[in-house]
PDB file of N, CA and C in Angstrom:
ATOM      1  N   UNK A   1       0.845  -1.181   0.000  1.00  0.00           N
ATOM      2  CA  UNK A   1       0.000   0.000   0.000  1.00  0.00           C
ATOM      3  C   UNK A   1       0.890   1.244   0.000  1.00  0.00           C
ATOM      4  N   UNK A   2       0.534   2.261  -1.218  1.00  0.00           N
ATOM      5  CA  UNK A   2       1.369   3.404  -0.946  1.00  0.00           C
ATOM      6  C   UNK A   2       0.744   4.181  -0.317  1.00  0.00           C
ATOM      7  N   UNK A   3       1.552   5.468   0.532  1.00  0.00           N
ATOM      8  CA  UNK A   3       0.373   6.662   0.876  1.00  0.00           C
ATOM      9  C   UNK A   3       0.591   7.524  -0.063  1.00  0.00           C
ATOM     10  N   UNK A   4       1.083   7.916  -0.919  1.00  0.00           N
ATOM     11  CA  UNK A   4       0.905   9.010  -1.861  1.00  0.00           C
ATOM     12  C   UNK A   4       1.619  10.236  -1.578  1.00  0.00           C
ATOM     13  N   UNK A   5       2.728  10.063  -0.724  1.00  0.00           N
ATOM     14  CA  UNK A   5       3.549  11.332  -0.403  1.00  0.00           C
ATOM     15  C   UNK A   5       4.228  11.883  -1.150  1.00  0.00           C
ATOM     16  N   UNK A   6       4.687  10.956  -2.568  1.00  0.00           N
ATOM     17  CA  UNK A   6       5.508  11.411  -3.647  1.00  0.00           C
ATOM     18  C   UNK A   6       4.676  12.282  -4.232  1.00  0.00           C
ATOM     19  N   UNK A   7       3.529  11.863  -4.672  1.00  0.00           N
ATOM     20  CA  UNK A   7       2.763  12.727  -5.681  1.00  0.00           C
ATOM     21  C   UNK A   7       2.241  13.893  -4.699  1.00  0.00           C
ATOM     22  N   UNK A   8       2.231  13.970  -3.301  1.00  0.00           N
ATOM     23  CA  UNK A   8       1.987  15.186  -2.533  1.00  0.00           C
ATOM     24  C   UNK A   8       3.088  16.378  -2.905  1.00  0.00           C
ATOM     25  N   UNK A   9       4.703  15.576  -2.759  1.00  0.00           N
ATOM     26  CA  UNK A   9       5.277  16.410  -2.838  1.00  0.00           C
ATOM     27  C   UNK A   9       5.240  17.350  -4.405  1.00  0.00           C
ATOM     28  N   UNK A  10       5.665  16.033  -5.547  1.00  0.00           N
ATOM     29  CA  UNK A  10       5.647  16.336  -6.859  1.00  0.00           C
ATOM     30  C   UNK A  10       4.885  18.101  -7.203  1.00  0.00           C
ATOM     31  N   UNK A  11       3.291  17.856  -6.284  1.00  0.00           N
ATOM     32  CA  UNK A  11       2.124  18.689  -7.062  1.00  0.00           C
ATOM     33  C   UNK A  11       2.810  19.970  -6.052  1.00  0.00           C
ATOM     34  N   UNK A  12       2.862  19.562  -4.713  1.00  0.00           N
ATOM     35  CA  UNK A  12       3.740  21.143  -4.302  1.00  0.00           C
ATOM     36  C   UNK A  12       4.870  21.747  -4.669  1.00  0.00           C
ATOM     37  N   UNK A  13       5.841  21.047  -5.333  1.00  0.00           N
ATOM     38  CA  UNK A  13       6.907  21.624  -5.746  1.00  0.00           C
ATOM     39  C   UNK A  13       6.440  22.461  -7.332  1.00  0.00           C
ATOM     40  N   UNK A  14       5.441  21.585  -7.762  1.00  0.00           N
ATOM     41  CA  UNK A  14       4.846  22.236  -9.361  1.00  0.00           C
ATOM     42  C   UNK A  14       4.297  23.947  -9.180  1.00  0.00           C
ATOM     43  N   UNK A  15       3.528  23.476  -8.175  1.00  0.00           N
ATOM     44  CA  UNK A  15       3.012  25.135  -7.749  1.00  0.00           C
ATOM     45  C   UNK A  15       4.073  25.610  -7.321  1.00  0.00           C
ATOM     46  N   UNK A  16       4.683  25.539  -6.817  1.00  0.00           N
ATOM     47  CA  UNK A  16       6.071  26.154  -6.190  1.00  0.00           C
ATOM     48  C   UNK A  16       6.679  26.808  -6.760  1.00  0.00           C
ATOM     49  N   UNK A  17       6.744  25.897  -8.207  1.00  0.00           N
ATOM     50  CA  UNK A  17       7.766  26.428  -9.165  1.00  0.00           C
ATOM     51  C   UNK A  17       7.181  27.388 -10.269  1.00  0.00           C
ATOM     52  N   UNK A  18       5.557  27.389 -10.386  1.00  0.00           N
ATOM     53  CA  UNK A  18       4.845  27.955 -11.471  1.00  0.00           C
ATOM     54  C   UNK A  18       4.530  28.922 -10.418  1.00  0.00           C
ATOM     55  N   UNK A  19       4.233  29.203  -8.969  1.00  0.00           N
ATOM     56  CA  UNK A  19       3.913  30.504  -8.535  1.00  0.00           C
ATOM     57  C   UNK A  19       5.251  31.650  -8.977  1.00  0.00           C
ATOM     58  N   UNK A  20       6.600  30.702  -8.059  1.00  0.00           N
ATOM     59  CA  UNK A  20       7.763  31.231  -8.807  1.00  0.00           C
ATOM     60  C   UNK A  20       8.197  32.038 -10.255  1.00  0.00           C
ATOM     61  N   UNK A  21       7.772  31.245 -10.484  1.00  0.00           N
ATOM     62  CA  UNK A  21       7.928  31.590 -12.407  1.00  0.00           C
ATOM     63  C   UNK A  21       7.043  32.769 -12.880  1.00  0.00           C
ATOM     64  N   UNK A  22       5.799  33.374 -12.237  1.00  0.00           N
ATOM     65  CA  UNK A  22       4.837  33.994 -12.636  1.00  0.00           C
ATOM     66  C   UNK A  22       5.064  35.110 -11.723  1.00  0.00           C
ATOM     67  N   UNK A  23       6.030  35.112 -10.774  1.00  0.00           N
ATOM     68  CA  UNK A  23       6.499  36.513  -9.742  1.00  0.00           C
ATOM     69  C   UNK A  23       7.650  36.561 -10.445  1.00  0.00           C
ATOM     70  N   UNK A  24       8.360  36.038 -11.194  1.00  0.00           N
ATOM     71  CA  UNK A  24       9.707  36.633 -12.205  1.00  0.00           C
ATOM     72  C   UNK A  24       8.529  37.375 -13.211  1.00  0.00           C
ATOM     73  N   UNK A  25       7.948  37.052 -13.944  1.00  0.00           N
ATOM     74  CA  UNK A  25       7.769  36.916 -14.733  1.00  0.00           C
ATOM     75  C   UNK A  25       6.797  38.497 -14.864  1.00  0.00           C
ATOM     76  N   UNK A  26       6.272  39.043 -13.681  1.00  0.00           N
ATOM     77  CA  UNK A  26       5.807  40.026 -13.039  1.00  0.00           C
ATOM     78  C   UNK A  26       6.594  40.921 -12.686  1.00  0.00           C
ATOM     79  N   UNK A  27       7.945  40.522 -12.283  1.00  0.00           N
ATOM     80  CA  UNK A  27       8.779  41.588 -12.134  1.00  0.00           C
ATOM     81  C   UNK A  27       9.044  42.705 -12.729  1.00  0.00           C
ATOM     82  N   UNK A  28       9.218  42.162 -13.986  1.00  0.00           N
ATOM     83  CA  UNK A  28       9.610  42.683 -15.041  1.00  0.00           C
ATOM     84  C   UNK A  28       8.626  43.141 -16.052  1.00  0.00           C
ATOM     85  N   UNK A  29       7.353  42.891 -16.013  1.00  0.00           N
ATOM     86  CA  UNK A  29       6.157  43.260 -16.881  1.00  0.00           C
ATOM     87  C   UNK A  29       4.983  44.098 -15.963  1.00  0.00           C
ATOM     88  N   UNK A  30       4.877  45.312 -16.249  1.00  0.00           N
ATOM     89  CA  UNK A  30       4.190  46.114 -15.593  1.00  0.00           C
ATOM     90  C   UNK A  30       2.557  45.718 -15.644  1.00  0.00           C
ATOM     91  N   UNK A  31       2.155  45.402 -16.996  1.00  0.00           N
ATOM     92  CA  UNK A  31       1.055  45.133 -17.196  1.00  0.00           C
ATOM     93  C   UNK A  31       0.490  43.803 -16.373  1.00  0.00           C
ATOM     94  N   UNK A  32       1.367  42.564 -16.193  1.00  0.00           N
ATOM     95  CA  UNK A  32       1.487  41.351 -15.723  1.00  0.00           C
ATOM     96  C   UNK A  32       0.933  41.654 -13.902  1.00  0.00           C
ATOM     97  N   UNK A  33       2.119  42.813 -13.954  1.00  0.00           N
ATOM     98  CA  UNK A  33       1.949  42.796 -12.378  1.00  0.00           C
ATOM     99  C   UNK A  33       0.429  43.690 -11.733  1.00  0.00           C
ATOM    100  N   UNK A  34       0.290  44.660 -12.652  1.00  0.00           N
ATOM    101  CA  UNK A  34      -1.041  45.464 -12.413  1.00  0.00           C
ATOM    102  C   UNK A  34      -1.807  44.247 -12.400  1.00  0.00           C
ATOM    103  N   UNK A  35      -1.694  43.607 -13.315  1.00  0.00           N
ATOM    104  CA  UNK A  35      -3.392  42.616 -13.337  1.00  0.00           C
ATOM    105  C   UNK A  35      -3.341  41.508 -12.272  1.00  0.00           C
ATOM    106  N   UNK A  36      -2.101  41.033 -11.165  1.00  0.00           N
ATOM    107  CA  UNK A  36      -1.859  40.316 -10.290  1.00  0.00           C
ATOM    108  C   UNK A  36      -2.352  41.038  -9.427  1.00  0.00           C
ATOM    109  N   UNK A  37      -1.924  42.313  -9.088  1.00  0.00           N
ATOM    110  CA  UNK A  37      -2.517  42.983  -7.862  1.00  0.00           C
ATOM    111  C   UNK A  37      -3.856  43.237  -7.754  1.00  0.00           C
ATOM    112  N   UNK A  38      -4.462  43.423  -9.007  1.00  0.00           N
ATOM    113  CA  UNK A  38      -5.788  43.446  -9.268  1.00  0.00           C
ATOM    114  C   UNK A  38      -6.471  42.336  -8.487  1.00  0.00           C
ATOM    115  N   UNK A  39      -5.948  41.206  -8.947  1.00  0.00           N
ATOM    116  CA  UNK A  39      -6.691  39.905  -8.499  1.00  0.00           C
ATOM    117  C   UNK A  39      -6.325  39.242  -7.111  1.00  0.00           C
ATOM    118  N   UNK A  40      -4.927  39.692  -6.920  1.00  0.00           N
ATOM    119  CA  UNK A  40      -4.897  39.131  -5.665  1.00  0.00           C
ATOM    120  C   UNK A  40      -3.755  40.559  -4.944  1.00  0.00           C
ATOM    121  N   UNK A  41      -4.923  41.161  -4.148  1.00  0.00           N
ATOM    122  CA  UNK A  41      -4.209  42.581  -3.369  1.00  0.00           C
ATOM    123  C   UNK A  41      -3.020  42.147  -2.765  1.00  0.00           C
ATOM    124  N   UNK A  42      -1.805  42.614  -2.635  1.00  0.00           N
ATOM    125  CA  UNK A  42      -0.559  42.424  -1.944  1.00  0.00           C
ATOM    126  C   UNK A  42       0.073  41.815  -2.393  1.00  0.00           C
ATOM    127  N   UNK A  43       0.321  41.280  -3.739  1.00  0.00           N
ATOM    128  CA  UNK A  43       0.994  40.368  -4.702  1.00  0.00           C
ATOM    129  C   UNK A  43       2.517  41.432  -5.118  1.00  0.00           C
ATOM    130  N   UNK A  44       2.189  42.939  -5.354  1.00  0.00           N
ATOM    131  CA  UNK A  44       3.135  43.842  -5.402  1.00  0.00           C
ATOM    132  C   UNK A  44       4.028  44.036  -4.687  1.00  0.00           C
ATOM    133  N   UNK A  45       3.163  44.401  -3.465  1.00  0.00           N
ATOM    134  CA  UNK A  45       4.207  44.344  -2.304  1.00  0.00           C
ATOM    135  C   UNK A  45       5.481  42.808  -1.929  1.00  0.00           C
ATOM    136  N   UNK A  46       4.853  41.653  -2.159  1.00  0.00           N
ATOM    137  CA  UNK A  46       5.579  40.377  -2.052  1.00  0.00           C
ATOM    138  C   UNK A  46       6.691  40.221  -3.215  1.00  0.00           C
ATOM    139  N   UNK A  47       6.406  41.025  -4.534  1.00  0.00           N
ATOM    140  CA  UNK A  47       7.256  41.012  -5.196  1.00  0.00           C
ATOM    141  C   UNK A  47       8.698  41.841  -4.647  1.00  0.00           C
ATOM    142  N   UNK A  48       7.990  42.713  -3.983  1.00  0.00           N
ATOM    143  CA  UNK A  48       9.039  44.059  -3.727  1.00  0.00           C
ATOM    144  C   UNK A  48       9.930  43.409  -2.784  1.00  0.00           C
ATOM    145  N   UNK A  49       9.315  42.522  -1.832  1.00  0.00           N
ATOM    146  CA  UNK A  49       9.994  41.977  -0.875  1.00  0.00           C
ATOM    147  C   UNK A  49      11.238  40.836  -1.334  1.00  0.00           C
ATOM    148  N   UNK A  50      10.540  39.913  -2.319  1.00  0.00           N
ATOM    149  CA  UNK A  50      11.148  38.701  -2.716  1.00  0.00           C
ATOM    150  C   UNK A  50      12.641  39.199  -3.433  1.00  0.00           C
ATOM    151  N   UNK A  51      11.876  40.296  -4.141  1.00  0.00           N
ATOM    152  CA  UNK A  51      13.109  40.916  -5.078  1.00  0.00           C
ATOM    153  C   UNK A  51      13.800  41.639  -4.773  1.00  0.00           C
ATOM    154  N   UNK A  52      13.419  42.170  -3.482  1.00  0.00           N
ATOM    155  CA  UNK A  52      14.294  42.759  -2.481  1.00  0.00           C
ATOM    156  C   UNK A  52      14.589  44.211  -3.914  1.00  0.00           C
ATOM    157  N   UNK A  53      13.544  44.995  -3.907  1.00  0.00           N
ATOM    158  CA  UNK A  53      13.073  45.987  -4.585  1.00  0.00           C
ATOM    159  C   UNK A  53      13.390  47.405  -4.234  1.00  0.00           C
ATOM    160  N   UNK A  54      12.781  47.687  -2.593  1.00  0.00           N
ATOM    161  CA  UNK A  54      12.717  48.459  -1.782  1.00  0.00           C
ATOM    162  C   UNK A  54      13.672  48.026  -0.796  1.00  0.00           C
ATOM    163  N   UNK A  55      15.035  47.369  -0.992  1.00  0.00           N
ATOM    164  CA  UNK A  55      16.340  47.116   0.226  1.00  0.00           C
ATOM    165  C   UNK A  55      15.341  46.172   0.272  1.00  0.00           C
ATOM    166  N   UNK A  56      16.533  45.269   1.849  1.00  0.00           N
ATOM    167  CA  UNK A  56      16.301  43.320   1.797  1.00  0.00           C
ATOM    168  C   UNK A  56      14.759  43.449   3.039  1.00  0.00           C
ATOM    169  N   UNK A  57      14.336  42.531   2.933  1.00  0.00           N
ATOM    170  CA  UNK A  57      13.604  42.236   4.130  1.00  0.00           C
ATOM    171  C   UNK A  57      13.783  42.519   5.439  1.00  0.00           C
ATOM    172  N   UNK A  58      15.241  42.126   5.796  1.00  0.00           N
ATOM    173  CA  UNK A  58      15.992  41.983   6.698  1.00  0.00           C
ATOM    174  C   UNK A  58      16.254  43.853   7.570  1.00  0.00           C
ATOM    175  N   UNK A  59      16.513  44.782   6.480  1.00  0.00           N
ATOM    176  CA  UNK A  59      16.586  46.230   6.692  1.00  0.00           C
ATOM    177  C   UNK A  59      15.055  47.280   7.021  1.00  0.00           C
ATOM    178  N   UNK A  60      13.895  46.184   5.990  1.00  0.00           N
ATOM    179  CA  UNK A  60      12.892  46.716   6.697  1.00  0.00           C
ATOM    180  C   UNK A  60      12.493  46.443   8.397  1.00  0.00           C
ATOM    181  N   UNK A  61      12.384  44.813   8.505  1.00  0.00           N
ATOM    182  CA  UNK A  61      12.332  44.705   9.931  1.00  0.00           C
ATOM    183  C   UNK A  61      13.475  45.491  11.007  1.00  0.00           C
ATOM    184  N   UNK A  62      14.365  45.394  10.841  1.00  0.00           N
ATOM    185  CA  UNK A  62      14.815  46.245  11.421  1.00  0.00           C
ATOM    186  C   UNK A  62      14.645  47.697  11.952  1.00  0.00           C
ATOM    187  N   UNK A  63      14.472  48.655  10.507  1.00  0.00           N
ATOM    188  CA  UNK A  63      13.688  50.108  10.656  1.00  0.00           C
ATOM    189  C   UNK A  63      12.362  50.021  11.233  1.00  0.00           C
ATOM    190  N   UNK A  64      11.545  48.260  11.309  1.00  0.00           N
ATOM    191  CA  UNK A  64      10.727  48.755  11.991  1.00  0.00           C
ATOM    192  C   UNK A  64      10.484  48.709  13.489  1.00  0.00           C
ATOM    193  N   UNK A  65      11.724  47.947  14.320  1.00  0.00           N
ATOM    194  CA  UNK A  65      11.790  47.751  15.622  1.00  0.00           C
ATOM    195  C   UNK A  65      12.507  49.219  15.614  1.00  0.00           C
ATOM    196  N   UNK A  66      13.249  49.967  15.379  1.00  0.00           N
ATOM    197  CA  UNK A  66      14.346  50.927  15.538  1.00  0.00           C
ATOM    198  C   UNK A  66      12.931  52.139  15.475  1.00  0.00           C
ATOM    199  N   UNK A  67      12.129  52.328  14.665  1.00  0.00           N
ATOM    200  CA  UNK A  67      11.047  52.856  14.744  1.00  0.00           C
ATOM    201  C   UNK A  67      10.140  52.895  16.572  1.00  0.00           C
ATOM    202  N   UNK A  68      10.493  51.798  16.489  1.00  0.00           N
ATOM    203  CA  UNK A  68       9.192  51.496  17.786  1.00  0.00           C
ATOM    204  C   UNK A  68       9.919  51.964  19.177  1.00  0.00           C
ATOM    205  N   UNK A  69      11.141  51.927  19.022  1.00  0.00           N
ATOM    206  CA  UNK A  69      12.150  52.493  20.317  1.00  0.00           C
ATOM    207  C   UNK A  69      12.002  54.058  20.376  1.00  0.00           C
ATOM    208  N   UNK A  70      11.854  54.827  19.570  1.00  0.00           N
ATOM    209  CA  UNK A  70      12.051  56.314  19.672  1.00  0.00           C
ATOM    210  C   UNK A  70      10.263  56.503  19.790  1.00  0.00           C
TER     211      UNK A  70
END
């Protein structure tokens, strides 16, 4: 009896790799990315992050604890 963990993983790595592929693919196409944000709000912002757009992730959290001290 199998349990089917291969084909669990297989189908998550597929999305994985086609969500992937469609946030490159957005990066770089303005029109691509307007109609992502359209459909799914905050898709822009995750790009900005992934692509480290607006400085790394790492520099925002920071400015925002350094924020909360003053």
């Amino acid at each position: 009896e199998k349990s089917g963990g291969g084909k669990g993983i297989l189908l998550l790595g597929s999305i994985t790799l086609g969500a992937v592929g469609i946030l490159a693919l957005a990066k770089n196409n303005s029109d691509i990315r307007s109609q992502l944000e359209e459909w799914l709000p905050g898709t822009d912002k995750t790009i900005k992050i992934i692509f480290q757009e607006e400085g790394s992730y790492f520099d925002q959290i920071r400015e925002f604890f350094e924020n909360l001290k003053q």
